[in-house]
C-alpha atoms as a PDB file:
ATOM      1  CA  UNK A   1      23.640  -6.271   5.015  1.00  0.00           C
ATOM      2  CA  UNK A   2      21.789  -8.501   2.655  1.00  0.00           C
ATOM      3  CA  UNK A   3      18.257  -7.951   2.450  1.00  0.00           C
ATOM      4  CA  UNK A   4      14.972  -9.894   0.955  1.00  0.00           C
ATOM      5  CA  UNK A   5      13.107  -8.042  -1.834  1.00  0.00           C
ATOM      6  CA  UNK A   6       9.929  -9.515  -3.505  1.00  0.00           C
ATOM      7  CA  UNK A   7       9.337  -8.003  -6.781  1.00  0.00           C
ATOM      8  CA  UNK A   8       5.952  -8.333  -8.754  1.00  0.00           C
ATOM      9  CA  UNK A   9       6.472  -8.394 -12.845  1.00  0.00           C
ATOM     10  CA  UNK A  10      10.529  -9.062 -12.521  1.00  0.00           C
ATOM     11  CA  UNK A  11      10.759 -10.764 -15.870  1.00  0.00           C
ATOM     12  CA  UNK A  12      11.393  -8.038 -18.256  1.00  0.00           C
ATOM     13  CA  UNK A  13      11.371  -4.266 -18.824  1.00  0.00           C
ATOM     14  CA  UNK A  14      11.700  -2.161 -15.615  1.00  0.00           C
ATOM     15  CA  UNK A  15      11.173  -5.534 -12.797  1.00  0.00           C
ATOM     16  CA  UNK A  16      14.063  -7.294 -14.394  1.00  0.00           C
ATOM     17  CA  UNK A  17      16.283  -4.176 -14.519  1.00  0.00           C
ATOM     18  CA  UNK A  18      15.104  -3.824 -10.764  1.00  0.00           C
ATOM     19  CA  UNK A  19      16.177  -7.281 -10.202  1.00  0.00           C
ATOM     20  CA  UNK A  20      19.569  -6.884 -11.273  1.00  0.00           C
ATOM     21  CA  UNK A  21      20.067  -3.334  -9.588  1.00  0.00           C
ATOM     22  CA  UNK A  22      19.585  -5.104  -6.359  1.00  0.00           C
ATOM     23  CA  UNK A  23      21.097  -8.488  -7.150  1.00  0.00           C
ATOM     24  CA  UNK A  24      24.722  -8.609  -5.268  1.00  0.00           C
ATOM     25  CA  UNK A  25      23.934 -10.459  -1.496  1.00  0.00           C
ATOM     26  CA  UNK A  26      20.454 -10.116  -1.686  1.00  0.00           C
ATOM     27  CA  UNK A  27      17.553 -12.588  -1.841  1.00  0.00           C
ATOM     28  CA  UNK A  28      15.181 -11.759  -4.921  1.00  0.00           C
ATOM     29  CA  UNK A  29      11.644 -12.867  -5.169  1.00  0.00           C
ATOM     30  CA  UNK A  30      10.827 -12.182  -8.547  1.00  0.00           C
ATOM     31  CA  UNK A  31       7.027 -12.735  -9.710  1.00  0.00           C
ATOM     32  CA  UNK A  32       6.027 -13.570 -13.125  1.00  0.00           C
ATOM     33  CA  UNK A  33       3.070 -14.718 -15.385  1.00  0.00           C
ATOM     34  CA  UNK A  34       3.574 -16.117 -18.600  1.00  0.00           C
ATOM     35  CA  UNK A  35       7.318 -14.975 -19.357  1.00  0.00           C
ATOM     36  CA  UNK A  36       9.117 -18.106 -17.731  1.00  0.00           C
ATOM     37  CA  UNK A  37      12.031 -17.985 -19.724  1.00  0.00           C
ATOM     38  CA  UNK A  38      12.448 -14.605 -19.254  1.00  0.00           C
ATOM     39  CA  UNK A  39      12.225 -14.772 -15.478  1.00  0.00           C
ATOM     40  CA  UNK A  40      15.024 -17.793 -15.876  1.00  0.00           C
ATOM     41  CA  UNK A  41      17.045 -15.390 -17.735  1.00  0.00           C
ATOM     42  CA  UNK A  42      16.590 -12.899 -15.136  1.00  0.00           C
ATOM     43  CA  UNK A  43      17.380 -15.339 -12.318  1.00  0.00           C
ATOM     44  CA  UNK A  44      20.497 -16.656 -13.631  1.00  0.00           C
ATOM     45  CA  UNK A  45      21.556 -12.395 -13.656  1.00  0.00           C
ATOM     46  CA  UNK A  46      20.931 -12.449 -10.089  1.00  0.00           C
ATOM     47  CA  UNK A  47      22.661 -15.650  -9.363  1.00  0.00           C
ATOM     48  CA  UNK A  48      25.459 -14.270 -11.216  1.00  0.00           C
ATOM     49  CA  UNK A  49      25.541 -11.097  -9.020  1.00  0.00           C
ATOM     50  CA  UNK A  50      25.820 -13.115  -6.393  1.00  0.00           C
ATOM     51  CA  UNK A  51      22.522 -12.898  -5.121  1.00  0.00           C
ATOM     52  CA  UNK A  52      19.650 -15.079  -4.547  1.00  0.00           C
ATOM     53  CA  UNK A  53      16.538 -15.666  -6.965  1.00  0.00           C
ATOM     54  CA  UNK A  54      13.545 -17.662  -6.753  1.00  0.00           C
ATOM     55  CA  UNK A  55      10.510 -17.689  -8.879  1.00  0.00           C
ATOM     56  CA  UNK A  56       7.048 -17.472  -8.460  1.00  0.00           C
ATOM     57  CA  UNK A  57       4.519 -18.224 -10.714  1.00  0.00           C
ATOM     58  CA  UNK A  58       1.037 -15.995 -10.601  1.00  0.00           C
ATOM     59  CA  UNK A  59      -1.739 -14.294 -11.973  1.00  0.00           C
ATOM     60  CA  UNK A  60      -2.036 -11.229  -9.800  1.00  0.00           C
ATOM     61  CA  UNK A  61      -5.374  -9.969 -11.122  1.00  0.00           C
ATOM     62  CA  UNK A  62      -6.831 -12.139  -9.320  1.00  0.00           C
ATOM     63  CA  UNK A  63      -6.824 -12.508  -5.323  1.00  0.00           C
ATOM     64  CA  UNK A  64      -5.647 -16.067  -5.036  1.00  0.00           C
ATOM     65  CA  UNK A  65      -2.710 -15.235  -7.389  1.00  0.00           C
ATOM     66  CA  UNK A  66      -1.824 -12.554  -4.851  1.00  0.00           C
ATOM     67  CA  UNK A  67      -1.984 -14.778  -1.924  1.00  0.00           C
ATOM     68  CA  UNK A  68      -0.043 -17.357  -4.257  1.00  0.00           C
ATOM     69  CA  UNK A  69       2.851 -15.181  -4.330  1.00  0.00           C
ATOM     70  CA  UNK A  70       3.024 -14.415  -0.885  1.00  0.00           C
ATOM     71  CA  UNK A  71       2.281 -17.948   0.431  1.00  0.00           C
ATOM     72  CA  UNK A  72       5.891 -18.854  -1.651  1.00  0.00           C
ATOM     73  CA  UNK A  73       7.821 -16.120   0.184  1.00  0.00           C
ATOM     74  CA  UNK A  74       6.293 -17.156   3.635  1.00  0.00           C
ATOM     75  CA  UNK A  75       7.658 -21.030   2.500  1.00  0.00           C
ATOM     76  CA  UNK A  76      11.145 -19.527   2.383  1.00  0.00           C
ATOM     77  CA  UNK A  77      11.373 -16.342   5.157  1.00  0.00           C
ATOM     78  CA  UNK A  78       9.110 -14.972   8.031  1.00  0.00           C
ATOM     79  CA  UNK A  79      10.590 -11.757   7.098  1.00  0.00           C
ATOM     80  CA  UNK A  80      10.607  -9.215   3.886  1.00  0.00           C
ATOM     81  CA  UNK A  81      12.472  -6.143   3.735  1.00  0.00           C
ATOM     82  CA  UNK A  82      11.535  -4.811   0.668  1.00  0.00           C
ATOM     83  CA  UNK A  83       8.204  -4.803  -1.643  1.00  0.00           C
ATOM     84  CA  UNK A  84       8.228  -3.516  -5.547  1.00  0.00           C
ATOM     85  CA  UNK A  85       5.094  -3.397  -6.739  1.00  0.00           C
ATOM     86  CA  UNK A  86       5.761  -3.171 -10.527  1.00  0.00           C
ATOM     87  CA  UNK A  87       3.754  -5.457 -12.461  1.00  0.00           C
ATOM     88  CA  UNK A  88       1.444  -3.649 -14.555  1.00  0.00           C
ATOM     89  CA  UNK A  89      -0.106  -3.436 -18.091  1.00  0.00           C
ATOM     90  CA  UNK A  90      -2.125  -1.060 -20.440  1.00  0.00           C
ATOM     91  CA  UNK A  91      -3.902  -4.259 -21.916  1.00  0.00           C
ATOM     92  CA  UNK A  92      -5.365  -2.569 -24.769  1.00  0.00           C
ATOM     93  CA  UNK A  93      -5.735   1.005 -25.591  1.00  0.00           C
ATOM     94  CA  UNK A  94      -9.192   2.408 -25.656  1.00  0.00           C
ATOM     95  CA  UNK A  95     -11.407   5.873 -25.745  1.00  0.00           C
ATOM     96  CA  UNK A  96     -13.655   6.864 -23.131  1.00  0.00           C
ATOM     97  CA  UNK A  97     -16.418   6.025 -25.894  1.00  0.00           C
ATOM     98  CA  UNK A  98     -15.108   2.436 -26.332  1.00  0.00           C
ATOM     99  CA  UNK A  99     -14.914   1.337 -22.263  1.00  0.00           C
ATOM    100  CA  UNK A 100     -16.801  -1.433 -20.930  1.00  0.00           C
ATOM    101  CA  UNK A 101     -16.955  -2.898 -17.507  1.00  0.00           C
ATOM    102  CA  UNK A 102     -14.302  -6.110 -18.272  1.00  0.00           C
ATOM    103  CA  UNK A 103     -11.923  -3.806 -19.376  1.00  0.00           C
ATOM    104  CA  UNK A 104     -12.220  -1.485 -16.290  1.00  0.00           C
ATOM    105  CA  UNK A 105     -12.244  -4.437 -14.463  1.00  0.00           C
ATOM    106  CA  UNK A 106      -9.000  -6.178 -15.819  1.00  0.00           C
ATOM    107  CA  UNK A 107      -6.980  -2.686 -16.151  1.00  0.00           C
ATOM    108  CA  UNK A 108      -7.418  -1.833 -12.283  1.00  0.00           C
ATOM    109  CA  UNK A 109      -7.398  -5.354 -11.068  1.00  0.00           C
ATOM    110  CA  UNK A 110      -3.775  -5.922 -12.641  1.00  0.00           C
ATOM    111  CA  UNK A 111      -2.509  -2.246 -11.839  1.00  0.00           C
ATOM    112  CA  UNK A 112      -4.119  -1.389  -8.377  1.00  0.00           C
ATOM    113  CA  UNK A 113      -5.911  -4.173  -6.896  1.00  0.00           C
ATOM    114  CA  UNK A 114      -3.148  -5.796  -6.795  1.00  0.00           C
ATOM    115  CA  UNK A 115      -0.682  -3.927  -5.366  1.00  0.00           C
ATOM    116  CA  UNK A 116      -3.202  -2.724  -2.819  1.00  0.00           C
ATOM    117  CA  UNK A 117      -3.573  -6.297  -1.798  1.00  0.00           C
ATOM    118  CA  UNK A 118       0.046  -7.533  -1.999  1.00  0.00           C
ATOM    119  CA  UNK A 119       0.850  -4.435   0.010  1.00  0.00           C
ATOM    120  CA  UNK A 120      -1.662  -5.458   2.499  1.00  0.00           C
ATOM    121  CA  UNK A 121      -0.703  -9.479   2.724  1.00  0.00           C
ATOM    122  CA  UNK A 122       3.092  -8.343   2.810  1.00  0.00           C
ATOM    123  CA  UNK A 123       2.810  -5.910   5.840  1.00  0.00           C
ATOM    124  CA  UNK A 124       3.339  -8.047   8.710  1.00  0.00           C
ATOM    125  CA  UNK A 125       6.901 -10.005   6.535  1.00  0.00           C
ATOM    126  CA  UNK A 126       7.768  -6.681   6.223  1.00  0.00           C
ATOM    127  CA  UNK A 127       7.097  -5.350  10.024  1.00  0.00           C
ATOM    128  CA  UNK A 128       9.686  -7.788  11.090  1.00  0.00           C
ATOM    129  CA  UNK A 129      12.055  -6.543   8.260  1.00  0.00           C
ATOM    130  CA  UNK A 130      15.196  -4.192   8.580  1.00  0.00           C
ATOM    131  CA  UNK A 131      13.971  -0.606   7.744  1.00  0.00           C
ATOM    132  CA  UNK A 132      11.433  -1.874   5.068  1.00  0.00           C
ATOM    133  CA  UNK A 133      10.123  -0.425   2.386  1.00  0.00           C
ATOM    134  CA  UNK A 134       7.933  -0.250  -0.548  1.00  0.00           C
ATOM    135  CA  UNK A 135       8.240   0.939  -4.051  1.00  0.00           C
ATOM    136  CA  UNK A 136       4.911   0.952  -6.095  1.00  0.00           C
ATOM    137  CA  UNK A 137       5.910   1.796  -9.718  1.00  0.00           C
ATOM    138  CA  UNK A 138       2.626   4.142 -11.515  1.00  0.00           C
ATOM    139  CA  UNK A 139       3.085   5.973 -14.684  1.00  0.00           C
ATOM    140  CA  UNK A 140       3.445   9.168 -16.177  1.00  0.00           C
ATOM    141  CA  UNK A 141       0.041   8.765 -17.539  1.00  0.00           C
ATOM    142  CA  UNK A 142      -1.381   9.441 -14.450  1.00  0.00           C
ATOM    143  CA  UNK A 143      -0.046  13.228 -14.365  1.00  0.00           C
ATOM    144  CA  UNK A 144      -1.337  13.726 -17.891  1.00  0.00           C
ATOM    145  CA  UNK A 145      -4.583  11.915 -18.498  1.00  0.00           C
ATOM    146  CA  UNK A 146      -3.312   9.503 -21.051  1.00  0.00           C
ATOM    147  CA  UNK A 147      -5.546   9.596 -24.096  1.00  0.00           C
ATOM    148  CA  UNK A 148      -6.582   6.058 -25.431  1.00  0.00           C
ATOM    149  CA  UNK A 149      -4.780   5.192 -22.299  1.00  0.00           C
ATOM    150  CA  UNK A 150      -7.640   6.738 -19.950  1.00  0.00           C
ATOM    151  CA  UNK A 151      -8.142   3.651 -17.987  1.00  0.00           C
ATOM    152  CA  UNK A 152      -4.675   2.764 -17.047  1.00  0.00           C
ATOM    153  CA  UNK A 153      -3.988   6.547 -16.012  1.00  0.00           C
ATOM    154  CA  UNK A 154      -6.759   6.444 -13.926  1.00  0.00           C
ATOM    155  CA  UNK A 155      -5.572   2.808 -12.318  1.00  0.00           C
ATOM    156  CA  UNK A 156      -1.534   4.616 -12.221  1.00  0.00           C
ATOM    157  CA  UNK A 157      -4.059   7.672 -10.465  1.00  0.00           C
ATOM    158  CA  UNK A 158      -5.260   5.322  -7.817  1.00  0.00           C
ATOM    159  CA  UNK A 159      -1.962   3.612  -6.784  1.00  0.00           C
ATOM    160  CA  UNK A 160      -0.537   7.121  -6.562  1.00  0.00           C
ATOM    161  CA  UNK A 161      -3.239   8.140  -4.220  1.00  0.00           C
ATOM    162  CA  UNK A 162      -2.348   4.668  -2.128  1.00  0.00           C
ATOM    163  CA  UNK A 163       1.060   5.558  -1.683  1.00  0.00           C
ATOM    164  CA  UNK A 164       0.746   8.355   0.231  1.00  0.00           C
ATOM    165  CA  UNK A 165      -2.433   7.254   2.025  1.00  0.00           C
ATOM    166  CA  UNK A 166      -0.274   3.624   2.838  1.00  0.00           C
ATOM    167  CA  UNK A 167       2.834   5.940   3.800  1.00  0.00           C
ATOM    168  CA  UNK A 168       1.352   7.519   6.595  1.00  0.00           C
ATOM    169  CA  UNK A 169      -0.711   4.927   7.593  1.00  0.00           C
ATOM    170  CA  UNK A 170       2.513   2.559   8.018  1.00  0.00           C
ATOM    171  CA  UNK A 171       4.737   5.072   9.223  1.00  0.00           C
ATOM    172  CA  UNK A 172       7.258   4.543  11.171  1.00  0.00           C
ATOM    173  CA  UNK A 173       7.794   1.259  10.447  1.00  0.00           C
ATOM    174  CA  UNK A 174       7.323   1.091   7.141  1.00  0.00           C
ATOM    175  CA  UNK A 175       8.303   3.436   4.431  1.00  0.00           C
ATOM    176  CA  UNK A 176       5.803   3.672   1.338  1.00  0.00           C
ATOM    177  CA  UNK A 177       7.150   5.620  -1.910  1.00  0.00           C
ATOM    178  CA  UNK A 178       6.762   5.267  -5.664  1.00  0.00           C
ATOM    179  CA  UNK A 179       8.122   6.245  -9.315  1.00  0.00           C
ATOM    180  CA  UNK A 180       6.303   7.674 -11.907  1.00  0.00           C
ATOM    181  CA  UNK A 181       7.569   6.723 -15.331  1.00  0.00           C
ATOM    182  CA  UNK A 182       7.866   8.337 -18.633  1.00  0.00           C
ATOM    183  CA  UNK A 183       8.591   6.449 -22.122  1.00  0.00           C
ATOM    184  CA  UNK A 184      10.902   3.825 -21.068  1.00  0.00           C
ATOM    185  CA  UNK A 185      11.971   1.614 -24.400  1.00  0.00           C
ATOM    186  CA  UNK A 186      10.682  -1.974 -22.565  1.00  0.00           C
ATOM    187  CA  UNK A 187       8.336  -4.334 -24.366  1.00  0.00           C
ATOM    188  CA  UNK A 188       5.352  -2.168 -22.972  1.00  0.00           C
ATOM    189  CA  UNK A 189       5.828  -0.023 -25.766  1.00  0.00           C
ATOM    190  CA  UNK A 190       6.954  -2.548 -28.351  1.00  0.00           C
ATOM    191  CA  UNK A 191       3.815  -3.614 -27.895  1.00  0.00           C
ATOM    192  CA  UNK A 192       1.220  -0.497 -27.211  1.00  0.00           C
ATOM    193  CA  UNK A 193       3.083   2.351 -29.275  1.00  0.00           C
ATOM    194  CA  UNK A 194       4.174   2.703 -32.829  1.00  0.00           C
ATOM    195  CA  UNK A 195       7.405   3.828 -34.043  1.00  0.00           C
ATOM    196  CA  UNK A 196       5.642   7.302 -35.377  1.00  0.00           C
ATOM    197  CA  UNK A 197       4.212   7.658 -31.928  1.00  0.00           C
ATOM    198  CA  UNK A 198       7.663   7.069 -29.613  1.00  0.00           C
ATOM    199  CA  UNK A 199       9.422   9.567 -32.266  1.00  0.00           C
ATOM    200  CA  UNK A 200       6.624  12.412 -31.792  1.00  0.00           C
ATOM    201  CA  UNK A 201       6.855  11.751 -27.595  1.00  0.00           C
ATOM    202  CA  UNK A 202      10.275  11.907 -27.780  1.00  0.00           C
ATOM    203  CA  UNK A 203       9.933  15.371 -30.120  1.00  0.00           C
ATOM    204  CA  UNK A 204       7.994  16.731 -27.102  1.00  0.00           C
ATOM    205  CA  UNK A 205      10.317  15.589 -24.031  1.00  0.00           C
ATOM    206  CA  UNK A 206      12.754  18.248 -23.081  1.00  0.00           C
ATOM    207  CA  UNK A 207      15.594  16.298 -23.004  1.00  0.00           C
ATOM    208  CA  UNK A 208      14.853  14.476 -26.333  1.00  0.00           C
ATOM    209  CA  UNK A 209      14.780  11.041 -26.021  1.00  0.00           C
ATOM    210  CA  UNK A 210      13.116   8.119 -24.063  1.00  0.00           C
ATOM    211  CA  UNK A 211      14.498   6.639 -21.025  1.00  0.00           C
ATOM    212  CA  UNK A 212      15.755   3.006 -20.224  1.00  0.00           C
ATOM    213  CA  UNK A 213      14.634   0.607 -17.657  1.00  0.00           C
ATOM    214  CA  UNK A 214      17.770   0.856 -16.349  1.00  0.00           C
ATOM    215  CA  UNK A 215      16.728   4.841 -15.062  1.00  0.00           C
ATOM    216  CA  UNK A 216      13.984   3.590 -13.213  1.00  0.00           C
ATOM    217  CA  UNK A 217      15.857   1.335 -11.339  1.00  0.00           C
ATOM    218  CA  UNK A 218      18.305   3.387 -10.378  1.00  0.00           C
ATOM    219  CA  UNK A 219      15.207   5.655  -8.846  1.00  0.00           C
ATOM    220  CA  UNK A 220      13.862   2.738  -6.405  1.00  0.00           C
ATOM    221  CA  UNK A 221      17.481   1.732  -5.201  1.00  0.00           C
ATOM    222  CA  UNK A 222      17.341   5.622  -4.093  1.00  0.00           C
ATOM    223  CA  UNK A 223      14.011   4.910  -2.614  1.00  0.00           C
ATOM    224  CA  UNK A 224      14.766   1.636  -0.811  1.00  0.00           C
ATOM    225  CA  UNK A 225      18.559   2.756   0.492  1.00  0.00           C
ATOM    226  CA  UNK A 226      17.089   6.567   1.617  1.00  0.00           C
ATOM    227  CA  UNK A 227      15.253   6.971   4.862  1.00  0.00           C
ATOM    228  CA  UNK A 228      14.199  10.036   5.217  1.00  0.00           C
ATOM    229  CA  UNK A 229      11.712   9.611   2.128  1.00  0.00           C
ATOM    230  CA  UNK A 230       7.996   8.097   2.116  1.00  0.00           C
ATOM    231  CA  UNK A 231       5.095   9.006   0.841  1.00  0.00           C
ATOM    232  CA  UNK A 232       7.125  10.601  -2.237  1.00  0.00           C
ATOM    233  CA  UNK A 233       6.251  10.136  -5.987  1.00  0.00           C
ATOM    234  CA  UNK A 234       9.719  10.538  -7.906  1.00  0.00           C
ATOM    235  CA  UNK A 235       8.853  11.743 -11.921  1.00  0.00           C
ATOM    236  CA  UNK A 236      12.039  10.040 -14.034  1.00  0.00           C
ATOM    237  CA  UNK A 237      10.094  11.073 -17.183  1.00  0.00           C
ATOM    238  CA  UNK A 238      13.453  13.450 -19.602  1.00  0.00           C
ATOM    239  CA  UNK A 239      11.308  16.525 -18.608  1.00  0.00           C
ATOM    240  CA  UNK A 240       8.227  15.420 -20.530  1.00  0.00           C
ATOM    241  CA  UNK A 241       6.013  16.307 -16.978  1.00  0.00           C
ATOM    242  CA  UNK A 242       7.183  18.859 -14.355  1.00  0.00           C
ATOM    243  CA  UNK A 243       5.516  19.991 -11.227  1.00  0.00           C
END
C-alpha cells in the first residue's frame, strides 16, 4: 500500500537518505531551506524509485514556515500517513560561558519548536491516515551532554522528552517514536567537526567507526513499518552510548 510521508530537512544527510529508503510507491513531501538543488537531486531519486516527490520551500524556525509546509501538503492530500521530523542544526558550537539568548533562541526554535509545532499542525492529516506515525530524529548528544554542543543537546533533550509525552497522548491512533544518532559522516559534521575530532570519536566508539545516513534510515523504516512500538527512542550510535 502506498503511503504519504512528509519529511522536514530531506535535502541531504540523514532526510535525503530517508527519502530514498521510502521512495518506491510512495508520495514524499520533502522540506527544505536553502539546499534547492539538493532537494532536486533528491527528488529526481524518488521519482526514479518510482515514487512521488514534491518540494516545499520553508524556514521552520519560524511559525509561519511551519504552517507553510503544511498548508502545501493540505494543497495536495487531506490525509498524511507518516511525519519525520528531521530537520535540525547545531548552528554554531558554543560553551555554557559563551550563550546568549539569540542563540538559545535559534538552536531550540529550529530543533524543537518546530517539530513540536509541525507535530501539532500535522495531527488531524495524520488521524485520517493508515496506521500513522511519527519519527522525530534527536541526537546522541542528548544522552551525553554534548560539550560546546550544550545547547543543541539540551534542544535533542526536549524533543526526546516530547516523544514519549506525544506517544501517549496520541495513542492509539497515532504512533510517536524517535532515533537518537551517533556520528553519522553527513555535512553536519563536515561542517561542525574537524578531522582530528571525528578520528578521536571514532577511537572511543566500540565498534570503531562512524555510521552513515544510510543506518539511520534503515532505523525509521523499522519505526514506521512496526506497530507494536511508540514512545521508543532507538540509539544507532556503533556502541559509543549504551543504556
Amino acid at each position: 500500500m502506498s503511503k504519504t510521508i512528509l519529511i522536514t530537512g530531506a535535502s541531504t544527510g540523514i532526510g535525503a537518505a530517508t527519502a530514498r529508503a521510502l521512495a518506491k510507491d510512495n508520495t514524499l513531501f520533502l522540506h527544505y531551506n536553502r539546499s534547492q538543488a539538493e532537494a532536486s537531486t533528491v527528488a529526481e531519486a524518488v521519482a526514479g524509485q518510482g515514487g512521488t516527490a514534491h518540494l516545499v520551500q520553508a524556514d521552520l524556525t519560524t511559525e509561519a514556515g511551519c504552517r507553510r509546509v503544511v498548508d502545501a501538503v493540505q494543497e495536495k492530500t487531506d490525509t498524511l500517513d507518516a511525519l519525520i521530523n528531521n530537520a535540525g542544526s547545531l548552528i554554531e558550537r558554543h560553551t555554557v560561558e559563551t550563550l546568549n539568548w539569540d542563540l538559545m533562541t535559534k538552536i531550540f526554535s529550529l530543533n524543537t519548536f518546530s517539530a513540536m509545532l509541525m507535530t501539532r499542525l500535522c495531527v488531524p492529516l495524520l488521524q485520517k491516515g493508515t496506521e500513522p506515525s511519527i519519527v522525530n530524529i534527536t541526537s546522541i548528544a542528548a544522552r551525553h551532554g554534548a560539550p560546546t554542543a550544550t545547547l543543541y543537546g539540551a534542544a535533542k533533550g526536549a524533543l526526546d522528552s516530547f516523544t514519549r509525552g506525544s506517544a501517549r497522548e496520541l495513542a492509539p491512533d497515532i504512533r510517536v517514536n524517535a532515533v537518537a544518532p551517533g556520528v553519522i559522516l553527513t555535512p553536519f559534521h563536515e561542517r561542525f567537526s574537524t578531522p582530528e575530532r571525528l578520528e578521536q570519536m571514532a577511537a572511543n566508539t566500540p565498534l570503531g567507526f562512524h555510521g552513515l545516513s544510510e543506518h539511520i534510515a534503515h532505523a525509521v523504516v523499522f519505526l514506521l513499518e512496526n506497530p507494536f512500538t511508540t514512545g521508543e527512542t532507538l540509539d544507532v550510535n556503533g556502541g559509543l552510548f549504551m543504556r
